[in-house]
Protein backbone atom coordinates (compact mmCIF):
# COMPACT_ATOMS: atom_id res chain seq x y z
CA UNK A 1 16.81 -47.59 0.82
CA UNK A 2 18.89 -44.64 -0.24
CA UNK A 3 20.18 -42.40 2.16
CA UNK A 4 19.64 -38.44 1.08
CA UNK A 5 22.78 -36.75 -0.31
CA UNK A 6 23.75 -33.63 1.45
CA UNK A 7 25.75 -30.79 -0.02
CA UNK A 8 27.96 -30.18 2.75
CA UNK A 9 28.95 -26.78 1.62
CA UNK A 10 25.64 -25.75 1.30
CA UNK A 11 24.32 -26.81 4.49
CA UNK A 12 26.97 -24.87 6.18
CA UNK A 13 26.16 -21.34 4.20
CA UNK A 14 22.28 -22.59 5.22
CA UNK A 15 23.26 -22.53 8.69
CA UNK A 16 25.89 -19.45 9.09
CA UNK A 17 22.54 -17.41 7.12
CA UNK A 18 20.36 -18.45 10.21
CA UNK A 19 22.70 -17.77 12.46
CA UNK A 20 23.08 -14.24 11.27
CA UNK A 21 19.43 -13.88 11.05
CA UNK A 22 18.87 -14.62 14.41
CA UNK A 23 21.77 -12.35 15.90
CA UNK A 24 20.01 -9.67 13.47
CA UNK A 25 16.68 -10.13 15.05
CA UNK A 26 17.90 -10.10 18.79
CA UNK A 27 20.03 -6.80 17.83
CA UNK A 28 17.09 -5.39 16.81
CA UNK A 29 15.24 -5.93 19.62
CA UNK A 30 18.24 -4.67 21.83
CA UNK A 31 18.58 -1.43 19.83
CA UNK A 32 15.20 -0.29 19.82
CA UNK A 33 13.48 1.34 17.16
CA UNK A 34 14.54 3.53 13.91
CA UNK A 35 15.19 6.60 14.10
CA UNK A 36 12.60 7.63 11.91
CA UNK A 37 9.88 6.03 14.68
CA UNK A 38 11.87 8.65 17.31
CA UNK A 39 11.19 11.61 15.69
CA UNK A 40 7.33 10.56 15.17
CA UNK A 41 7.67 9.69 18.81
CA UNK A 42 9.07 12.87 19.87
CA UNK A 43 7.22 15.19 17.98
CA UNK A 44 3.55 13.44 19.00
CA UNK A 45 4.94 13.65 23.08
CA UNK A 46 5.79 17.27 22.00
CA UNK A 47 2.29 17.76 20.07
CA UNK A 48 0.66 16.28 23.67
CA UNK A 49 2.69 18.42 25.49
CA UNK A 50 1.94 21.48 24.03
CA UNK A 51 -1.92 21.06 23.67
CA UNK A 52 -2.29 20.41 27.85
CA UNK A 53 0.06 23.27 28.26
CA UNK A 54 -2.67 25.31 26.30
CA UNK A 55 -5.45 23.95 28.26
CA UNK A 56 -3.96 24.69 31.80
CA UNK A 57 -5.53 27.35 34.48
CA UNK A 58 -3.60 29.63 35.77
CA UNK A 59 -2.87 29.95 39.07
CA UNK A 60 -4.05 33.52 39.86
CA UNK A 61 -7.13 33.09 37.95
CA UNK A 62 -8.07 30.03 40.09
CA UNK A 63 -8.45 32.50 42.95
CA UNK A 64 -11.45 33.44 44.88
CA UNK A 65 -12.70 37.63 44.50
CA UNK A 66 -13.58 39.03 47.48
């Protein structure tokens, strides 16, 4: 029985590149989104915003004649 040889050196820069990767990933979920996925954001609330503004009564036509 052999025991497996282990480049030390390269287990270490195995280890620091997980390391990183997961500190990546949980900045990324702290930071939210691109910016890119904003703008579609904003525009589509804007888009939504606009089209009910278009479809509201008005106030003084809501009123009973007579």
């Amino acid at each position: 029985m052999t025991a497996e040889i282990v480049n030390l050196r390269q287990y270490r820069k195995e280890k620091q590149r997980r390391e990183r990767e997961q500190s990546a990933e949980e900045n990324r979920a702290k930071h939210g989104r691109t910016k890119a996925s904003r703008q579609q954001d904003k525009a589509e609330q804007s888009r939504t915003k606009q089209d009910l503004d278009g479809k509201q009564l008005d106030p003084e036509s809501d009123k009973p004649t007579g």
